[in-house]
C-alpha atoms as a PDB file:
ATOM      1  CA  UNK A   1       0.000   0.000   0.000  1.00  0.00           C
ATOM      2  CA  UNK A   2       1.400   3.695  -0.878  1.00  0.00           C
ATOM      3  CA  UNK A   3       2.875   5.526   2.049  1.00  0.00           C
ATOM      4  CA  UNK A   4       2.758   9.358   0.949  1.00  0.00           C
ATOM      5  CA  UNK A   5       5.860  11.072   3.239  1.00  0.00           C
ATOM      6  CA  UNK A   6       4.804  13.942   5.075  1.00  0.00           C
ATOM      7  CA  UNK A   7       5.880  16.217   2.979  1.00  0.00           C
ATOM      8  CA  UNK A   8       6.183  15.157  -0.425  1.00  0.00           C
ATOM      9  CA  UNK A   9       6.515  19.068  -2.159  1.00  0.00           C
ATOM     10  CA  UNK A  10       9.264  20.784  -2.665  1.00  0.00           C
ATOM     11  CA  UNK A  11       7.284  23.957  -2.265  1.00  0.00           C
ATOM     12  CA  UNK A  12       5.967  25.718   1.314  1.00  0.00           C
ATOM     13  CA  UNK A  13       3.397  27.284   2.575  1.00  0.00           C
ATOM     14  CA  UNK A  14       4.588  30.782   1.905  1.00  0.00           C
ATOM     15  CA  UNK A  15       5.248  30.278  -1.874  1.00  0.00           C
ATOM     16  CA  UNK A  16       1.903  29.210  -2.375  1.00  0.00           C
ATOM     17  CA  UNK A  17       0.716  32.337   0.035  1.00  0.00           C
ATOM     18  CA  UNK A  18       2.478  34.852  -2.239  1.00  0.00           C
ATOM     19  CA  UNK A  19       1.933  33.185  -5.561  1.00  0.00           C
ATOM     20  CA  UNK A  20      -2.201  33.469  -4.852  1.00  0.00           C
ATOM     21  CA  UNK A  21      -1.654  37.301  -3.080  1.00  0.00           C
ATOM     22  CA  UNK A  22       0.051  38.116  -6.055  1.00  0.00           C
ATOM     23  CA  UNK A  23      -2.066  36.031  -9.251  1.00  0.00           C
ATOM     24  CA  UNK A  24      -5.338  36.418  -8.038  1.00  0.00           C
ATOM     25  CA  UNK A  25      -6.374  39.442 -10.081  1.00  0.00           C
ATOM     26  CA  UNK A  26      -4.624  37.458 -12.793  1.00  0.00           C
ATOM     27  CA  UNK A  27      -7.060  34.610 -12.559  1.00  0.00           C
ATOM     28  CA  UNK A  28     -10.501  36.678 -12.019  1.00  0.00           C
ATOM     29  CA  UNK A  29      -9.537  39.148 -15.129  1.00  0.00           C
ATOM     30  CA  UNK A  30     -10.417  36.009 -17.575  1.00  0.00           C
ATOM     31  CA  UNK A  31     -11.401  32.792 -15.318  1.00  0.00           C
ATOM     32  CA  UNK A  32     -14.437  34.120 -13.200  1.00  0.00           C
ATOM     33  CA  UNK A  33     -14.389  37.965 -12.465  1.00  0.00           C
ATOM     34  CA  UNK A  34     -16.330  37.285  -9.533  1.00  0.00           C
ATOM     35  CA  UNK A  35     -13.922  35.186  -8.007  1.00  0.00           C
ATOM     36  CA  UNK A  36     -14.591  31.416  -8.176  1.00  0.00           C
ATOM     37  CA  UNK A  37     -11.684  29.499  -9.238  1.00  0.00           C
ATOM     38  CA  UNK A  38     -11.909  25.915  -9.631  1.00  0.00           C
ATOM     39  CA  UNK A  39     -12.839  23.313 -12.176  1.00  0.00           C
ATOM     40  CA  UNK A  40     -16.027  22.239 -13.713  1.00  0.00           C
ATOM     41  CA  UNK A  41     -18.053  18.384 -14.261  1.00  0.00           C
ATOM     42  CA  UNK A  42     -19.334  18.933 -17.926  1.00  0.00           C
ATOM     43  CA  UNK A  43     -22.837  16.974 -19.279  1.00  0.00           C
ATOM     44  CA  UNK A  44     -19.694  15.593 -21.496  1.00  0.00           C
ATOM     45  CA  UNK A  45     -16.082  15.518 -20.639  1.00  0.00           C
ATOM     46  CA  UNK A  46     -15.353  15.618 -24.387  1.00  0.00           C
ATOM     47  CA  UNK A  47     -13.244  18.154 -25.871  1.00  0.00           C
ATOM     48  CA  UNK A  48     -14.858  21.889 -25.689  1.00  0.00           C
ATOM     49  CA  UNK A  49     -15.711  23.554 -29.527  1.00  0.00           C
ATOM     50  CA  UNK A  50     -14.376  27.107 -29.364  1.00  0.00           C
ATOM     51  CA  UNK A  51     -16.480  30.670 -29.252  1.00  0.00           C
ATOM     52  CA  UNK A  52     -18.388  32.164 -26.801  1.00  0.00           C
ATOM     53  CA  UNK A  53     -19.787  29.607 -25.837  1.00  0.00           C
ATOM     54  CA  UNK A  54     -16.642  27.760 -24.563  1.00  0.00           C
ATOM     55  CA  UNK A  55     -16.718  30.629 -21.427  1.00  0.00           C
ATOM     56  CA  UNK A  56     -20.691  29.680 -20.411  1.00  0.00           C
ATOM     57  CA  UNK A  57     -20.097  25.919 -20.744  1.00  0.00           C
ATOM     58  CA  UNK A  58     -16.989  26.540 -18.691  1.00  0.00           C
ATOM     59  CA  UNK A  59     -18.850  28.498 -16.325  1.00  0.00           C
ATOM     60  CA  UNK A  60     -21.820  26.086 -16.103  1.00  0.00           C
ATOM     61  CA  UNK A  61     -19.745  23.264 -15.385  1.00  0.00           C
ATOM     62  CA  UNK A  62     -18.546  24.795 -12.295  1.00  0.00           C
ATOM     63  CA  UNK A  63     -21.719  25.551 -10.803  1.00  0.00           C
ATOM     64  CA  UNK A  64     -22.264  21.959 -11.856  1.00  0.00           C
ATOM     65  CA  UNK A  65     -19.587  20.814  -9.627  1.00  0.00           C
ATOM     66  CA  UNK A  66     -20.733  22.891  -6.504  1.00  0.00           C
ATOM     67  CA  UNK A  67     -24.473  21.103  -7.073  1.00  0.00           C
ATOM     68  CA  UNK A  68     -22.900  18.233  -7.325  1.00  0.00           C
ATOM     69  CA  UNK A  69     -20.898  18.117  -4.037  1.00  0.00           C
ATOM     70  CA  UNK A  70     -23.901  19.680  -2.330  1.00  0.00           C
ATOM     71  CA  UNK A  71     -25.741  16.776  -2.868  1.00  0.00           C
ATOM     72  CA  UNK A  72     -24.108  14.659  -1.773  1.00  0.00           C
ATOM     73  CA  UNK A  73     -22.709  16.567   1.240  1.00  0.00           C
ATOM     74  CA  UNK A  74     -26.304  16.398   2.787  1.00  0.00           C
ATOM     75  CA  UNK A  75     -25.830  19.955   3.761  1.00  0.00           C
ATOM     76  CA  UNK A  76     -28.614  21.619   5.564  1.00  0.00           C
ATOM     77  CA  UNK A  77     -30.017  25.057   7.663  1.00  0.00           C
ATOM     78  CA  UNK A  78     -28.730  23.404  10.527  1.00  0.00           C
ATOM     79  CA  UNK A  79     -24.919  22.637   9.660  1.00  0.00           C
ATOM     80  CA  UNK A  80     -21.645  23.921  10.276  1.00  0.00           C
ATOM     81  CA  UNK A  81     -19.422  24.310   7.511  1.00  0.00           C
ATOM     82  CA  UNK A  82     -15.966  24.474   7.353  1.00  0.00           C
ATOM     83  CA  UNK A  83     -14.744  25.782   3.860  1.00  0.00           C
ATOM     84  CA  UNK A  84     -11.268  24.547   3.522  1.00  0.00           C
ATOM     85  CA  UNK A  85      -9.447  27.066   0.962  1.00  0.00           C
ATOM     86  CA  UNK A  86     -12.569  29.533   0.506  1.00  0.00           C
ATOM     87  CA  UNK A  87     -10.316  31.917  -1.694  1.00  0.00           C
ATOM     88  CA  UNK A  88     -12.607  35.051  -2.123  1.00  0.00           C
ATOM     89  CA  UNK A  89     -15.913  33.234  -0.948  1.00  0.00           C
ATOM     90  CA  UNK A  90     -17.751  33.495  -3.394  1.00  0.00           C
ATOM     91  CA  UNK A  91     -18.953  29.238  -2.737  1.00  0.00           C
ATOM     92  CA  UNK A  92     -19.153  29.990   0.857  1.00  0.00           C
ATOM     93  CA  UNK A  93     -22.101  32.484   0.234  1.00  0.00           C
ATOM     94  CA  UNK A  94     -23.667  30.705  -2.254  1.00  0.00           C
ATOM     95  CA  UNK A  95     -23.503  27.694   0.062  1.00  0.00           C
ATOM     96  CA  UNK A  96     -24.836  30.017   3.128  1.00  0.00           C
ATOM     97  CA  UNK A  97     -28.100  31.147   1.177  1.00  0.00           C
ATOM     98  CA  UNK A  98     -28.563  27.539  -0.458  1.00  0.00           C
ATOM     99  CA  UNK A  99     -28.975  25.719   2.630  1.00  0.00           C
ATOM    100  CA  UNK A 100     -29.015  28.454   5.645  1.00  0.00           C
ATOM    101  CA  UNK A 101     -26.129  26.669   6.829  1.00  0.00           C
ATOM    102  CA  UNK A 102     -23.269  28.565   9.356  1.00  0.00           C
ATOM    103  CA  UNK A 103     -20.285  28.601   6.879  1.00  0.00           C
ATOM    104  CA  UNK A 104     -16.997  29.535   8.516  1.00  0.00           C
ATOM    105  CA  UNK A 105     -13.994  29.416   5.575  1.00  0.00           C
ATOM    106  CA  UNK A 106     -10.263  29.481   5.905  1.00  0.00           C
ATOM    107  CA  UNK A 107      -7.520  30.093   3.237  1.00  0.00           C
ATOM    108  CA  UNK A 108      -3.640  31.348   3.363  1.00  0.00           C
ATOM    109  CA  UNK A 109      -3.886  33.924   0.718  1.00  0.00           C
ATOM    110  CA  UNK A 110      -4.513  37.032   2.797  1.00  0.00           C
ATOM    111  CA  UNK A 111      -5.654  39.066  -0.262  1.00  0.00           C
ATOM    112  CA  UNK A 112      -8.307  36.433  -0.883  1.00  0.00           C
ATOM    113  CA  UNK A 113      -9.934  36.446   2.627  1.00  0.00           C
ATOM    114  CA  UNK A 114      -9.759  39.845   2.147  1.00  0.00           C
ATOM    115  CA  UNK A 115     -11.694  39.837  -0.594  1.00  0.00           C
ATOM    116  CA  UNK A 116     -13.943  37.404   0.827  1.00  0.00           C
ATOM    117  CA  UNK A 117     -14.453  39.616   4.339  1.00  0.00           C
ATOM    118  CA  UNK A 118     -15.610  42.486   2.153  1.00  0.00           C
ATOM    119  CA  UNK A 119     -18.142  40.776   0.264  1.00  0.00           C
ATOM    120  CA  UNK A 120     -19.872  40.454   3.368  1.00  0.00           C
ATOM    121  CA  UNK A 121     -21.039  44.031   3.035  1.00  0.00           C
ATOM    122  CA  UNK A 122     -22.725  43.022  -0.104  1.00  0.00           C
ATOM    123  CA  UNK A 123     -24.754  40.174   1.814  1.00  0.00           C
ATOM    124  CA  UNK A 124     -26.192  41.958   4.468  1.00  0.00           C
ATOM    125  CA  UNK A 125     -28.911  38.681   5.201  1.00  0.00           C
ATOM    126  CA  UNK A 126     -26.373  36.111   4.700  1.00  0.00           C
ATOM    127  CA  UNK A 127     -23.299  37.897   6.959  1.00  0.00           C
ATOM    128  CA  UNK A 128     -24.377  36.840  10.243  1.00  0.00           C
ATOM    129  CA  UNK A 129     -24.313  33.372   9.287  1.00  0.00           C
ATOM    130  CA  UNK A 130     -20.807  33.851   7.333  1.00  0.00           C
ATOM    131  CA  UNK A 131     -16.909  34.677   8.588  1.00  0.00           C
ATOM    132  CA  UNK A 132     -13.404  34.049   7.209  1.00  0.00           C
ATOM    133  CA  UNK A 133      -9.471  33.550   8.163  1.00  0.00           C
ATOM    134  CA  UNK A 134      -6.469  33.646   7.154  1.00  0.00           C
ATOM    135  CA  UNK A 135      -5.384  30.185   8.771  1.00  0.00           C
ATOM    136  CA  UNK A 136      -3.029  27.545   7.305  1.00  0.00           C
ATOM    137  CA  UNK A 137      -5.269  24.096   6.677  1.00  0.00           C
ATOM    138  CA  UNK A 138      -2.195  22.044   8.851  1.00  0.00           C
ATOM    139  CA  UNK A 139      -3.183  24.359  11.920  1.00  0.00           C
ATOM    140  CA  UNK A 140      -7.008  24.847  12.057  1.00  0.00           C
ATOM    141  CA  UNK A 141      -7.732  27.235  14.706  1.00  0.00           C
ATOM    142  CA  UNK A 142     -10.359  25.808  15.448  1.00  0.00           C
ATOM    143  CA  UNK A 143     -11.856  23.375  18.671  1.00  0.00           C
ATOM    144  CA  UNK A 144     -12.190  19.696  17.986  1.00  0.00           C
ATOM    145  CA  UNK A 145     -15.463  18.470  16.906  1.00  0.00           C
ATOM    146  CA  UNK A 146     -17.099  22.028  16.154  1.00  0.00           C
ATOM    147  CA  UNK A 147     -18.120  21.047  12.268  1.00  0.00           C
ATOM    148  CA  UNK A 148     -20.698  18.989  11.092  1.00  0.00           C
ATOM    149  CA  UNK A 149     -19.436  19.356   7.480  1.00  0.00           C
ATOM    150  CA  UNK A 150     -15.625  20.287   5.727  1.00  0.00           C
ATOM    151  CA  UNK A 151     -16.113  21.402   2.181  1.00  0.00           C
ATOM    152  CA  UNK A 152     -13.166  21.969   0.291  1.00  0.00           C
ATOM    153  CA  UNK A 153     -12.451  22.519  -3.700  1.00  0.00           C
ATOM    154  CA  UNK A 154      -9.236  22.812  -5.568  1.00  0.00           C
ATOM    155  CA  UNK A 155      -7.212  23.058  -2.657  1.00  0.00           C
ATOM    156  CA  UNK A 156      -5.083  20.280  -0.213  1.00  0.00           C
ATOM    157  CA  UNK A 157      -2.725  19.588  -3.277  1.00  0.00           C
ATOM    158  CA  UNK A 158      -1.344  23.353  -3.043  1.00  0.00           C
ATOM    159  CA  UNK A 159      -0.859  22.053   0.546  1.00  0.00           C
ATOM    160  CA  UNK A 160       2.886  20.381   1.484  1.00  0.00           C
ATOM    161  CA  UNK A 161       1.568  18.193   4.156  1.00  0.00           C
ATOM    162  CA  UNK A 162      -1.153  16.647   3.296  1.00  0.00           C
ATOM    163  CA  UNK A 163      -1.654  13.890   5.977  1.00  0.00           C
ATOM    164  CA  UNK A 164      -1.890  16.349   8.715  1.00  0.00           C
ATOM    165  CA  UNK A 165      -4.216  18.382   6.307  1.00  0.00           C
ATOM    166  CA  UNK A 166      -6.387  15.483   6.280  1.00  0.00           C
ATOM    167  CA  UNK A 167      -5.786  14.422  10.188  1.00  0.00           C
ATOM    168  CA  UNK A 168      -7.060  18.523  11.087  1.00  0.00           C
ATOM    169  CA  UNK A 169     -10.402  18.252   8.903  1.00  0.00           C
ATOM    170  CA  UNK A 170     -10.741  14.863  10.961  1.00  0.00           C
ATOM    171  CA  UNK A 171      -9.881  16.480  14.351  1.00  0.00           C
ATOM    172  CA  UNK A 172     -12.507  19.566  13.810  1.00  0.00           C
ATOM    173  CA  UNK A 173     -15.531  17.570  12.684  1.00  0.00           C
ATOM    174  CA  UNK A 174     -17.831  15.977  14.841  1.00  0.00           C
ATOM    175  CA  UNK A 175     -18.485  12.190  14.999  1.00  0.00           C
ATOM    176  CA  UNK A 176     -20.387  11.365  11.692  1.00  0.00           C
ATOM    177  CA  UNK A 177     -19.458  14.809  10.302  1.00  0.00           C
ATOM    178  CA  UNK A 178     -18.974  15.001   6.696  1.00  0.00           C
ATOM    179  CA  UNK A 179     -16.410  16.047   4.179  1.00  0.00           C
ATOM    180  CA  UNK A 180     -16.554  16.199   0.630  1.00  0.00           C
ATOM    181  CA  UNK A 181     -13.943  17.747  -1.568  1.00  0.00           C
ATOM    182  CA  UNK A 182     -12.294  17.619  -4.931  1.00  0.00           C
ATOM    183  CA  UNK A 183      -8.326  17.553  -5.199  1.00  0.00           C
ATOM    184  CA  UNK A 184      -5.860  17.128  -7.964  1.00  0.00           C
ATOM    185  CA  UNK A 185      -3.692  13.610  -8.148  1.00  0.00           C
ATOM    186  CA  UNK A 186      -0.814  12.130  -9.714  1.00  0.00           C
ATOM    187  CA  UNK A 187      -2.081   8.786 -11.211  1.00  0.00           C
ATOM    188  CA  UNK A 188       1.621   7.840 -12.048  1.00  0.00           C
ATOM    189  CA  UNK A 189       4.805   8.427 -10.220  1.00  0.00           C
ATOM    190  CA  UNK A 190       7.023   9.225 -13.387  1.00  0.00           C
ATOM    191  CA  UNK A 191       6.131  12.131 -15.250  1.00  0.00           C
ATOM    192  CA  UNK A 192       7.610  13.775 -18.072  1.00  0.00           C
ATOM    193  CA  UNK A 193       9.793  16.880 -17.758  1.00  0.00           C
ATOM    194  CA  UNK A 194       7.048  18.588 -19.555  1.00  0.00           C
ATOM    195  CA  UNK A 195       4.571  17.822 -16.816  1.00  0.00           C
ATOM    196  CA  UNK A 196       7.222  18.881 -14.394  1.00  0.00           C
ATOM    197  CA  UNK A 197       7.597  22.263 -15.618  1.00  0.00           C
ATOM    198  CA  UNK A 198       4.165  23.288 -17.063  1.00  0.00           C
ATOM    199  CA  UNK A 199       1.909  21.216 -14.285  1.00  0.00           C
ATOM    200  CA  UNK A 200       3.548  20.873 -11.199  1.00  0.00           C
ATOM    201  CA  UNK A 201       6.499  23.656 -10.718  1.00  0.00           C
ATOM    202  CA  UNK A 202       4.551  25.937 -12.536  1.00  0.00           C
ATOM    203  CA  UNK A 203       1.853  25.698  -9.759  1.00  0.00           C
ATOM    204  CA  UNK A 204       4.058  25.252  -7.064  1.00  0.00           C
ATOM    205  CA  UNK A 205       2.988  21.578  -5.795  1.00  0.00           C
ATOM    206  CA  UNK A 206       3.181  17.673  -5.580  1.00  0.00           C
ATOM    207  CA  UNK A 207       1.615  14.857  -4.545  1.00  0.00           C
ATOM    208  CA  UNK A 208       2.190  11.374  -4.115  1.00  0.00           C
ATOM    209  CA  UNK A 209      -1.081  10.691  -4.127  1.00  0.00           C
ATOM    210  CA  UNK A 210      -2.982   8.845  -6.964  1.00  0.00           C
ATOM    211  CA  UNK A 211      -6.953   8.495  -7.273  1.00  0.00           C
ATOM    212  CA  UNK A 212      -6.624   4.597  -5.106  1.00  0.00           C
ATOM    213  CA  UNK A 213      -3.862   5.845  -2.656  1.00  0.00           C
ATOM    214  CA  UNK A 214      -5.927   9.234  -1.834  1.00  0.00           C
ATOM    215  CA  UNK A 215      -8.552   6.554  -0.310  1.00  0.00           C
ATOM    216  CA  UNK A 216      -5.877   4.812   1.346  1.00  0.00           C
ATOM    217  CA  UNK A 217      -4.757   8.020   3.226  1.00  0.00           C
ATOM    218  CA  UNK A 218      -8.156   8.849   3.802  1.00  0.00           C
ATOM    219  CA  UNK A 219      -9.032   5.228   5.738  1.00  0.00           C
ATOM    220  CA  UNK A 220      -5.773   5.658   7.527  1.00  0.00           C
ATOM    221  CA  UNK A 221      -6.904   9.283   9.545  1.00  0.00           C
ATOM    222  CA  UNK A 222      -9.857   7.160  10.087  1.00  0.00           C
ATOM    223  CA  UNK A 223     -12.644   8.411   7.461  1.00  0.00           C
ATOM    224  CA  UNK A 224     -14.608   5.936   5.951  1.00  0.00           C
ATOM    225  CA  UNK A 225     -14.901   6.417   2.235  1.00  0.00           C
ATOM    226  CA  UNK A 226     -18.263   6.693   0.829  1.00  0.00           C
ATOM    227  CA  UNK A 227     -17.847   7.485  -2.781  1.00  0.00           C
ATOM    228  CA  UNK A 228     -14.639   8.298  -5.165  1.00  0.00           C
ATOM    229  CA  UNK A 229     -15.047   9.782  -8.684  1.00  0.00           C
ATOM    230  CA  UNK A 230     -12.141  10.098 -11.023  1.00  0.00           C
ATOM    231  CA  UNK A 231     -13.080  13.657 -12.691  1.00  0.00           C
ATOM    232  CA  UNK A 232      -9.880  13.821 -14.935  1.00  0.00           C
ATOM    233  CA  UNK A 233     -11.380  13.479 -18.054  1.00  0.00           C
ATOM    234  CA  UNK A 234     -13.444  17.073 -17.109  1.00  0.00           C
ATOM    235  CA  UNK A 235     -10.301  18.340 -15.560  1.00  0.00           C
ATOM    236  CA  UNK A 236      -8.764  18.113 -19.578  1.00  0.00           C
ATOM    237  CA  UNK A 237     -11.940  20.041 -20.914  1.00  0.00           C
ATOM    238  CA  UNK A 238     -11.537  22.645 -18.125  1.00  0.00           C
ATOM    239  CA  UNK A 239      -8.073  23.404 -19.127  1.00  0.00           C
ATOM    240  CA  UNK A 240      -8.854  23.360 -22.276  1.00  0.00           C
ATOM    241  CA  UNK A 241     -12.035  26.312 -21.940  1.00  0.00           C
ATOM    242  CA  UNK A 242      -9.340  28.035 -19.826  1.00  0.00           C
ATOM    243  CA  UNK A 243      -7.079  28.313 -22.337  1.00  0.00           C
ATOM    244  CA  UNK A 244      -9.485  29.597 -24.752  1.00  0.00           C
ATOM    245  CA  UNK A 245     -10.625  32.035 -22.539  1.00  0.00           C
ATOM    246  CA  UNK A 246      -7.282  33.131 -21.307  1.00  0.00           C
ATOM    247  CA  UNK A 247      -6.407  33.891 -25.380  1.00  0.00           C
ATOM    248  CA  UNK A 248      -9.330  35.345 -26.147  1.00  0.00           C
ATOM    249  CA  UNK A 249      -9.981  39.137 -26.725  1.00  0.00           C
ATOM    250  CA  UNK A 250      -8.842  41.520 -29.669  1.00  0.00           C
ATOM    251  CA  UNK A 251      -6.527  43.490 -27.594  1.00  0.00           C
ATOM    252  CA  UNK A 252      -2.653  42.575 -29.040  1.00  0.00           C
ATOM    253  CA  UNK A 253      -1.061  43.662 -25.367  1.00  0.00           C
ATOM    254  CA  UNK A 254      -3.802  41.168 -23.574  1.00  0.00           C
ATOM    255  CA  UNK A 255      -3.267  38.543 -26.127  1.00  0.00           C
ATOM    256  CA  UNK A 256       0.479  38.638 -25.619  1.00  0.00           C
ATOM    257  CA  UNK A 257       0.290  38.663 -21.840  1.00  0.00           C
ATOM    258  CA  UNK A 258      -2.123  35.791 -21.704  1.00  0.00           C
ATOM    259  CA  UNK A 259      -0.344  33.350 -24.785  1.00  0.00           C
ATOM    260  CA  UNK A 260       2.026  32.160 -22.498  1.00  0.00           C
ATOM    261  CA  UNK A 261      -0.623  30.942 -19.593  1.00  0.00           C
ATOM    262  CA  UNK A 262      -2.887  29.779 -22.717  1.00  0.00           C
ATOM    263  CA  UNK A 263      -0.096  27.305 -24.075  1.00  0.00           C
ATOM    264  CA  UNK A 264       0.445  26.378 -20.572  1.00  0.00           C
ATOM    265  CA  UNK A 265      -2.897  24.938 -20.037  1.00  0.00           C
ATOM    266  CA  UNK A 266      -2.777  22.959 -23.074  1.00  0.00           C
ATOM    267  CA  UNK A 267       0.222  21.230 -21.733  1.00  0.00           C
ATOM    268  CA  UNK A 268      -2.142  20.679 -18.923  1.00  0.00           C
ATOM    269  CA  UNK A 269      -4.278  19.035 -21.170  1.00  0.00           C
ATOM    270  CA  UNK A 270      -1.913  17.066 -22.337  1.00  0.00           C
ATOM    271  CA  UNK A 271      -0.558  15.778 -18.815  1.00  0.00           C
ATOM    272  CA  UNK A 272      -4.335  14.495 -18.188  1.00  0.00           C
ATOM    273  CA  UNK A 273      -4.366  12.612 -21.754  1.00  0.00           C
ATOM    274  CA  UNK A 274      -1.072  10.869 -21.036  1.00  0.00           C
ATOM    275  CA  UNK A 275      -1.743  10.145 -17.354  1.00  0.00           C
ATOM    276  CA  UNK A 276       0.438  12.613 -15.399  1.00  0.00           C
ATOM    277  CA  UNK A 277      -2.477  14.958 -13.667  1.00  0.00           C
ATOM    278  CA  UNK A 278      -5.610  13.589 -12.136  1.00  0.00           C
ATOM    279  CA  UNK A 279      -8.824  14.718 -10.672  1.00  0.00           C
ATOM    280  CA  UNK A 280     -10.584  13.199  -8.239  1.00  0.00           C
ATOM    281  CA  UNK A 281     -13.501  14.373  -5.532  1.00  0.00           C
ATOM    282  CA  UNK A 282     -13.778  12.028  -2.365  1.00  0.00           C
ATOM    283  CA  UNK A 283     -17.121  11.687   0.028  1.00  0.00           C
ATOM    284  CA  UNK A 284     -16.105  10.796   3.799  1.00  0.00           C
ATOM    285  CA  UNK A 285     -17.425  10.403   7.092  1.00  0.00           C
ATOM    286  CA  UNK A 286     -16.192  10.747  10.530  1.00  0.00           C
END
């Protein structure tokens, strides 16, 4: 059976802090102005045409992925949420004034909880029920037991240690709590120098986890796994809507600034196709 080391990534904490400080403005000028980074389940993981249409299928897809998770979460009015990574909130309020759940959400950019503490004046109804810290994932500042649900997306594989990410979202949720989250995976340990520079350096992480030994680690902090689903052939068709959108536009100075990102996520694409980058989203319980 795999045993992932501790800390696997050559990368910290604080990289990843200043890369995110410093790229989210990046991100939100072409991926989602309003905020929401992550991936998207398509009706079909096959390739994307081009057009406008590439950005709303994109865009759909995500929202696709949040209903998704939801579901299955069981979330209700009456839980407590942790949102692991929240980034600027934007699926912490939408999960607030879907269910009427308490949704408390973390992340170690401080310019995204920033951003995520001042869209609270634009939610006047839903702020009570809402808050946000900068906290690190491996130190939850939190009291054991105190959530009945942690949500995270796109997120623990930016994180170096990932077993004692996994061992805090145990600690803080209460017996039979919930968590349900979606993180990338290495499906092979030999990758191609390619991979290496465009996939992995380029956003500052590793894993040694695959979509089997993620379980693995997950029965070993002592979840029990309800459901696993290998999302890697939608991971290829989001990469390949974001690099359409990233190239898109008639202005030469944006088109030059974005080809290099845009040929990046085709490499992407290609490090799903030939087994270097997975996706995967995981259902637990406590």
């Amino acid at each position: 059976m795999p045993n992932p080391s501790r800390n696997p990534s050559r990368f910290s904490e604080r990289e990843t802090e200043e890369y995110y400080d410093a790229e989210d403005a990046l991100y939100r000028s072409f991926w989602d102005a309003e905020g929401s980074l992550h991936w998207g389940v398509f009706n079909s993981p096959e390739e994307p045409g081009s057009g406008p249409a590439v950005r709303e299928d994109f865009l759909a897809a995500c929202s696709r992925l949040n209903d998704i998770m939801l579901e299955n979460s069981g979330i209700d009015s009456s839980a407590r949420v942790l949102d692991l990574g929240c980034g600027n909130g934007n699926t912490a309020t939408w999960l607030c004034r879907a269910t009427g759940a308490h949704v408390t959400g973390i992340d170690l950019s401080g310019v995204r909880i920033a951003n995520a503490i001042e869209s609270l004046g634009g939610v006047p109804d839903l702020a009570p029920r809402m808050e946000f810290h900068k906290a690190s994932a491996t130190e939850l500042p939190f009291a054991d037991g105190v959530f009945s649900h942690v949500w995270s997306q796109a997120t623990i594989y930016h994180i170096p240690d990932k077993i004692k990410t996994l061992a805090e979202a145990y600690r803080v949720l209460q017996p039979g709590g919930v968590m349900v989250f979606d993180d990338l995976t290495k499906p092979k340990p030999d990758i191609s120098e390619e991979a290496r520079t465009f996939v992995y350096d380029r956003l500052l992480f590793d894993t040694d986890f695959s979509f089997y030994s993620y379980m693995d680690a997950l029965r070993e902090t002592g979840f029990r796994v309800l459901e696993a689903r290998d999302l890697s052939a939608h991971l290829a068709r989001s990469y390949s809507c974001l690099s359409q959108m990233a190239a898109a536009g008639s202005d030469p100075e944006r088109r030059e600034r974005f080809a290099a990102l845009s040929d990046a996520y085709l490499k992407m694409v290609r490090a799903v196709h030939n087994e270097e980058l997975g996706w995967a989203q995981y259902l637990c319980v406590k």
